[in-house]
C-alpha atoms as a PDB file:
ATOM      1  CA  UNK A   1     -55.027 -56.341  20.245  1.00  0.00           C
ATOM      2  CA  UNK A   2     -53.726 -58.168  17.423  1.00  0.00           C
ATOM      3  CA  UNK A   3     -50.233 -58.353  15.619  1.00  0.00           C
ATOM      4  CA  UNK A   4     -48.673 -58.654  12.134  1.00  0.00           C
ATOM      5  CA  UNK A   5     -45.285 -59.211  10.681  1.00  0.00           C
ATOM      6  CA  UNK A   6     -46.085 -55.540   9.194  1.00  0.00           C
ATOM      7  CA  UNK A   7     -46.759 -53.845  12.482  1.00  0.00           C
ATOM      8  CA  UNK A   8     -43.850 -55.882  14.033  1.00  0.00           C
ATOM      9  CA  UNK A   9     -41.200 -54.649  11.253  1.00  0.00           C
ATOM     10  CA  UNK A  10     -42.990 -51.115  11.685  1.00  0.00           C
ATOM     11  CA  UNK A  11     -42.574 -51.118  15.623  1.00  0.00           C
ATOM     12  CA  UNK A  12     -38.679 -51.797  14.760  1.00  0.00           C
ATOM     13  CA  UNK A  13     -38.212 -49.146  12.435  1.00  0.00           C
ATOM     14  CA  UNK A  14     -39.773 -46.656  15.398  1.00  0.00           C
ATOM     15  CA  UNK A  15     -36.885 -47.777  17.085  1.00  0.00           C
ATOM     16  CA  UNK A  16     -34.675 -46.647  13.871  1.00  0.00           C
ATOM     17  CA  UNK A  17     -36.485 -43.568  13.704  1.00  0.00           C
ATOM     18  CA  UNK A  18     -36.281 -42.564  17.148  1.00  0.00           C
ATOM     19  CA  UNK A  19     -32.601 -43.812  16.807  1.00  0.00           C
ATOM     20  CA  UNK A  20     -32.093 -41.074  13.721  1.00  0.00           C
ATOM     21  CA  UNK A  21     -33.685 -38.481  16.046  1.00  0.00           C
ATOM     22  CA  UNK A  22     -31.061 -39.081  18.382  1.00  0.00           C
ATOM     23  CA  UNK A  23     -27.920 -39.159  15.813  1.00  0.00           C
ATOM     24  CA  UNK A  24     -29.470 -35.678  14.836  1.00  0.00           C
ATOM     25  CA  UNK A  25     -29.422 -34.247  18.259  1.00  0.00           C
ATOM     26  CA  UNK A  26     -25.874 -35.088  18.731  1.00  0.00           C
ATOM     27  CA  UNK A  27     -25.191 -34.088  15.316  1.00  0.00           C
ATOM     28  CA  UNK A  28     -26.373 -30.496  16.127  1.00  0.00           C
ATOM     29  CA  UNK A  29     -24.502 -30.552  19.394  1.00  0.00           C
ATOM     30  CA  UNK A  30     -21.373 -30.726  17.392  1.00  0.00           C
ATOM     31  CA  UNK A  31     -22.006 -28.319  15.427  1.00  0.00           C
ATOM     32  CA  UNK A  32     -23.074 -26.159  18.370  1.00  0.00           C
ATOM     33  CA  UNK A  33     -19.965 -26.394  19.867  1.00  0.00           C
ATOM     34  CA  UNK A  34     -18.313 -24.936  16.670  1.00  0.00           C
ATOM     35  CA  UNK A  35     -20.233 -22.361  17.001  1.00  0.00           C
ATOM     36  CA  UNK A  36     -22.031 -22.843  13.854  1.00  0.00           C
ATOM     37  CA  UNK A  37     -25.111 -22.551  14.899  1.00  0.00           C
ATOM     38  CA  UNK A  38     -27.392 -22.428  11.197  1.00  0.00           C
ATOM     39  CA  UNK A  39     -25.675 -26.479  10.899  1.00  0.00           C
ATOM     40  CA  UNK A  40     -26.470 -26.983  14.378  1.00  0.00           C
ATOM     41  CA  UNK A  41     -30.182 -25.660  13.537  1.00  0.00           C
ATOM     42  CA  UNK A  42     -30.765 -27.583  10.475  1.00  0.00           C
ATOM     43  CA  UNK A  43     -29.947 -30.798  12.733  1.00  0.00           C
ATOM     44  CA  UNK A  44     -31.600 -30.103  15.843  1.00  0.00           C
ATOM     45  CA  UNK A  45     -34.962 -29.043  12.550  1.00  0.00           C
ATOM     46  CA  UNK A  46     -33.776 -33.022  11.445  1.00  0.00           C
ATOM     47  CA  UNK A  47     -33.943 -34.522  15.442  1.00  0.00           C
ATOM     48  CA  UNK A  48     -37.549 -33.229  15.488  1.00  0.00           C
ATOM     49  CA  UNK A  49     -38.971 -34.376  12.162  1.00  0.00           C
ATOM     50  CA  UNK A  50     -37.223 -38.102  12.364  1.00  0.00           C
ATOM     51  CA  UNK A  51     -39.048 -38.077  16.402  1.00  0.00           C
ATOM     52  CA  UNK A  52     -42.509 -36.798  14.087  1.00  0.00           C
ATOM     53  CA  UNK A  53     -41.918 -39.948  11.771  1.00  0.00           C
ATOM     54  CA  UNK A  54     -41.636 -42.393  14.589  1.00  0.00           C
ATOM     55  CA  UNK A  55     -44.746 -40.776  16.371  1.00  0.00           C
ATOM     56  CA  UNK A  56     -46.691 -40.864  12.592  1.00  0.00           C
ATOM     57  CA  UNK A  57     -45.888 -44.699  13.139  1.00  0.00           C
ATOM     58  CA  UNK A  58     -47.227 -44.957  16.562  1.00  0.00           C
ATOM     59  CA  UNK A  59     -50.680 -43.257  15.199  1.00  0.00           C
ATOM     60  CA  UNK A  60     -51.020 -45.816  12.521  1.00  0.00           C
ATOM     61  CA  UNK A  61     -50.371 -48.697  14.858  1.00  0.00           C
ATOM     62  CA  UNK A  62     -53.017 -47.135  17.122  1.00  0.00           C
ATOM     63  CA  UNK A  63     -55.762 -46.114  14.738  1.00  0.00           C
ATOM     64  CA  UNK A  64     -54.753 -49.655  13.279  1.00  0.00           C
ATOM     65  CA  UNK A  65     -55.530 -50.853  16.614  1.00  0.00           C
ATOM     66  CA  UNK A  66     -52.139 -52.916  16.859  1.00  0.00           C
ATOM     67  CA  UNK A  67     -49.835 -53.120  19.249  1.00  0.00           C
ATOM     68  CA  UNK A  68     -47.512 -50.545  19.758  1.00  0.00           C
ATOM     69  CA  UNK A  69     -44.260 -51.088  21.197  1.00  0.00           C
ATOM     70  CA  UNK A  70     -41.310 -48.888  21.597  1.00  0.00           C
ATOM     71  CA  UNK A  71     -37.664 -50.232  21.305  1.00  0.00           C
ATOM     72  CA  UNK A  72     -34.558 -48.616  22.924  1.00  0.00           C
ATOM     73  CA  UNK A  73     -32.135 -47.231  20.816  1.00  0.00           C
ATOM     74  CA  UNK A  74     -28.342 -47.131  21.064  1.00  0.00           C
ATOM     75  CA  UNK A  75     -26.288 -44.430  21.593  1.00  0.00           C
ATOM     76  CA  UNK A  76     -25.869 -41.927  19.238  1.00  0.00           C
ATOM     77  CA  UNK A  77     -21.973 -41.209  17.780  1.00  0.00           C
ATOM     78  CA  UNK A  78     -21.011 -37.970  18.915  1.00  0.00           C
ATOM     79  CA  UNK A  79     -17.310 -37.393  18.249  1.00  0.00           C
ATOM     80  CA  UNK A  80     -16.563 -36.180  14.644  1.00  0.00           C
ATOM     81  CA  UNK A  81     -13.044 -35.507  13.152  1.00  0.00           C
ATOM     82  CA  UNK A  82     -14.159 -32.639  10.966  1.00  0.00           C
ATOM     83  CA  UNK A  83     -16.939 -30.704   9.936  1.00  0.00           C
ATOM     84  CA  UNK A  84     -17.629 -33.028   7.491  1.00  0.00           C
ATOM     85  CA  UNK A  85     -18.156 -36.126   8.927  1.00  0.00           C
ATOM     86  CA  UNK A  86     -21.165 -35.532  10.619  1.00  0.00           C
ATOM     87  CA  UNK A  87     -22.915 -34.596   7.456  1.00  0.00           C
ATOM     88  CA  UNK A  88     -21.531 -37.739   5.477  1.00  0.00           C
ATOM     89  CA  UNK A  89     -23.256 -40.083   8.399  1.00  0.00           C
ATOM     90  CA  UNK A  90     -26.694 -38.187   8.168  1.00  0.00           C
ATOM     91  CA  UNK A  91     -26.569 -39.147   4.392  1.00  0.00           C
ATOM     92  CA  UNK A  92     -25.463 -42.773   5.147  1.00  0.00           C
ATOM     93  CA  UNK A  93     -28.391 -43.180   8.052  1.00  0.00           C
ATOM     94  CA  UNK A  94     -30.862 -41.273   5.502  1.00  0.00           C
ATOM     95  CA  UNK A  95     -29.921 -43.777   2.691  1.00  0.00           C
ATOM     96  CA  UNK A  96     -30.256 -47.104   5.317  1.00  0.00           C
ATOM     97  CA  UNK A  97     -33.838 -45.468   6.063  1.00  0.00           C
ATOM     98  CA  UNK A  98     -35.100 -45.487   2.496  1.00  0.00           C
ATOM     99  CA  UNK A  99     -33.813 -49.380   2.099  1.00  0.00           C
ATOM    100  CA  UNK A 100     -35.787 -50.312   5.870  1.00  0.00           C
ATOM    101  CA  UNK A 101     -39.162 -48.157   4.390  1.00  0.00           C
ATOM    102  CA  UNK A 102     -38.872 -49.957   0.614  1.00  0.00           C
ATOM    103  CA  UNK A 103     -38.483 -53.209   2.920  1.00  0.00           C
ATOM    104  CA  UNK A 104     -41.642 -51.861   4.942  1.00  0.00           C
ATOM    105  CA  UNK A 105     -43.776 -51.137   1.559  1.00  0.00           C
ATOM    106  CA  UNK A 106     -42.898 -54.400   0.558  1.00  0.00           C
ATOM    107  CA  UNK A 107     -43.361 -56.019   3.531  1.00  0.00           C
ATOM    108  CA  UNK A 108     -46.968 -54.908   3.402  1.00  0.00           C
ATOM    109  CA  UNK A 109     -47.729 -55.654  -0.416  1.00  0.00           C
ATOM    110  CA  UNK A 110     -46.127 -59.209   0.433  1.00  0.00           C
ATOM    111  CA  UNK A 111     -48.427 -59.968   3.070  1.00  0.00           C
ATOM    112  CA  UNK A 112     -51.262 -58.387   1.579  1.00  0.00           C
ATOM    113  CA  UNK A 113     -51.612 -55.353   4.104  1.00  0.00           C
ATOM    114  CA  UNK A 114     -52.606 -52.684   1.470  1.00  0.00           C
ATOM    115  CA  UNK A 115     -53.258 -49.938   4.124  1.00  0.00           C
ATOM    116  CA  UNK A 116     -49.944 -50.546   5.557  1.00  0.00           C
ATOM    117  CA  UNK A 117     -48.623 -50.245   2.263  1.00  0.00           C
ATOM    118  CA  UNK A 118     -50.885 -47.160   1.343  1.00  0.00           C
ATOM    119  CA  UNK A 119     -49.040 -45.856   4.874  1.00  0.00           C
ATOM    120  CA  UNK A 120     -45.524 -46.383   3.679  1.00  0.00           C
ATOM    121  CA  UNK A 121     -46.071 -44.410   0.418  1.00  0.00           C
ATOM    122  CA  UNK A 122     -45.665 -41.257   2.210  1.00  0.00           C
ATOM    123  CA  UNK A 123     -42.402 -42.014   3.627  1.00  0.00           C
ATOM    124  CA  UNK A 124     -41.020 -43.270   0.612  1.00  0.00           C
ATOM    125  CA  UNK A 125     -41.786 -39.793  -1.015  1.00  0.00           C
ATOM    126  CA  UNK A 126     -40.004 -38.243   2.081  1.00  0.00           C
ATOM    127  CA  UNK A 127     -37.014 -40.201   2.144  1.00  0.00           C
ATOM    128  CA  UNK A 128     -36.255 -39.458  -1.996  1.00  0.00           C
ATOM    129  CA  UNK A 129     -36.705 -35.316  -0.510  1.00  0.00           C
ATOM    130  CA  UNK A 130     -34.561 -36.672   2.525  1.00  0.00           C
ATOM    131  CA  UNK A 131     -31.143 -38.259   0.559  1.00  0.00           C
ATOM    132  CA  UNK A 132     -31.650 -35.157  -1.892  1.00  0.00           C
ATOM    133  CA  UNK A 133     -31.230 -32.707   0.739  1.00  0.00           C
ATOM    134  CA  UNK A 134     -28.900 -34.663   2.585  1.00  0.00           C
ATOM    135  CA  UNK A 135     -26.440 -35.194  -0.441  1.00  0.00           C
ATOM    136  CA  UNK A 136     -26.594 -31.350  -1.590  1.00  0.00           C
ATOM    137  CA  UNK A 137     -25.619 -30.386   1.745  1.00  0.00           C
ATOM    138  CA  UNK A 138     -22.510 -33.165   1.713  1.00  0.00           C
ATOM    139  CA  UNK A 139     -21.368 -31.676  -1.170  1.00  0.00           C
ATOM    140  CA  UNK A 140     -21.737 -28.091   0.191  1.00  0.00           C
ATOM    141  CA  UNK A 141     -19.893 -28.746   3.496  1.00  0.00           C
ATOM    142  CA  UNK A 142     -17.029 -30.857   1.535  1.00  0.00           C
ATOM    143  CA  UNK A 143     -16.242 -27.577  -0.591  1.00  0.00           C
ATOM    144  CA  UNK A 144     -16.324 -25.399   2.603  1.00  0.00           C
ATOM    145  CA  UNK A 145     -14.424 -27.893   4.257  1.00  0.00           C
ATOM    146  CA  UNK A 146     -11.836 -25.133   4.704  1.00  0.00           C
ATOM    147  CA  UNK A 147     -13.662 -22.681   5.744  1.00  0.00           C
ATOM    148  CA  UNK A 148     -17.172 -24.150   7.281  1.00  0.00           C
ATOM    149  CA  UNK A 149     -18.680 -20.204   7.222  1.00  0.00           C
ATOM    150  CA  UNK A 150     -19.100 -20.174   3.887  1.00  0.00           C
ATOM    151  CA  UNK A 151     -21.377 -23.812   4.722  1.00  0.00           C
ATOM    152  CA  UNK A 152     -23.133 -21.311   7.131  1.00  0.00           C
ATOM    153  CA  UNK A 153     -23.939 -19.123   4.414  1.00  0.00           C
ATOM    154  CA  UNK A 154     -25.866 -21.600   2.268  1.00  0.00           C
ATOM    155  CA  UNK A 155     -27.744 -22.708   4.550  1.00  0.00           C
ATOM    156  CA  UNK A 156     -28.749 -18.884   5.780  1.00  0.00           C
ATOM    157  CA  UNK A 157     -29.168 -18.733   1.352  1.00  0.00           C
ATOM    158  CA  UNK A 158     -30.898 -21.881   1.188  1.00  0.00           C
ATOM    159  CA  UNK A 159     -33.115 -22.260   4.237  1.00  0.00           C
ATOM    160  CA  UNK A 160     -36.604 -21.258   4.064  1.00  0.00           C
ATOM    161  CA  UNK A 161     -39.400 -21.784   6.731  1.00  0.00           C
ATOM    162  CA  UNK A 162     -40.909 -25.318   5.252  1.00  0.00           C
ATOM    163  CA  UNK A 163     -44.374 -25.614   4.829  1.00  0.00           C
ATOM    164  CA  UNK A 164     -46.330 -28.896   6.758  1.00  0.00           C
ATOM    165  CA  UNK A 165     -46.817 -31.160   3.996  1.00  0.00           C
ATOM    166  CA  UNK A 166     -50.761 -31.489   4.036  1.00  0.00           C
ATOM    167  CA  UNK A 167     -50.351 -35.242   3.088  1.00  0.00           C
ATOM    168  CA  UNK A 168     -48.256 -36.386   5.995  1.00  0.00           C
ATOM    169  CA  UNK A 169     -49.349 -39.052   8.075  1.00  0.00           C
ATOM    170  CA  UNK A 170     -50.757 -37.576  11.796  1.00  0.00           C
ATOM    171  CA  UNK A 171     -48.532 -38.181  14.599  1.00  0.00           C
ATOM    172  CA  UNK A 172     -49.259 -39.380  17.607  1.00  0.00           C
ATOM    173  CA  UNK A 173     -49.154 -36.153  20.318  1.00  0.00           C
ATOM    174  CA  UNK A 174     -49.977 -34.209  17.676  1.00  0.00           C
ATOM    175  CA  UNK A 175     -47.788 -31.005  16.890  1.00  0.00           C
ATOM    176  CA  UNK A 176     -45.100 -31.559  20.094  1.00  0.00           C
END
């Protein structure tokens, strides 16, 4: 198998993903233990899709026939002082992703990998929809600071059962 600085700078950012995955999951365990369970949802709904984007990474270094490795990740913060907290490090991770994928995309243009460019398209499209989402619900849990229900009810408002985007990279396992 052969390497590149593109599918070495892609393994790392599995790590990251996997990484985000697990800031999610502890995320939604907060919020579980508040008993608000439609946050804890929409978290535990994040955890999955930021494990799908490190497995859509895997594929490519597969089908690429690369080497694939997978880094450790540290742990994940868990304590929060409020209800807001958690949601104001989402939208700093989401916003550190988008900066490591531009890096990626250029990464690959630089070195003149155009199908690992081609690959890091779709993610760039998904992490503008990410730090959208991400900063409408900061500024939704910030006014309900006082009173995180009403949080609860916007996303019970707001939530709808998202359709698979038909142009999203396969990931490896398939549909886990």
């Amino acid at each position: 198998m052969s390497t590149s600085r593109f599918a070495d700078a892609l393994s790392g950012q599995i790590g990251y993903e996997f990484g985000a995955s697990q800031q999610y999951i502890a995320i939604a365990v907060f919020y579980d233990s508040e008993t608000l369970p439609r946050l804890a949802a929409h978290f535990y709904r994040q955890a999955v899709e930021e494990r799908n984007h490190a497995m859509m990474m895997v594929q490519y270094l597969l089908d690429a026939g690369l080497d694939v490795a997978i880094p450790g990740v540290e742990a994940p913060r868990s304590q929060f002082a409020d209800v807001v907290e958690p949601v104001r490090l989402a939208l700093d991770q989401e916003r550190r992703v988008t900066e490591q994928i531009g890096a990626l995309a250029t990464l690959a243009r630089d070195t003149g990998d155009y199908a690992g460019e081609q690959f890091m398209s779709w993610f760039i499209k998904e992490q503008v929809e990410e730090v959208s989402s991400m900063s409408g619900l900061l500024t939704v849990v910030e006014r309900a600071q006082d009173n995180p229900l009403l949080a609860e009810e916007y996303l019970a408002r707001e939530s709808s059962a998202e359709a698979e985007d038909p142009t999203a990279p396969h990931a490896a396992g398939g549909a886990l």
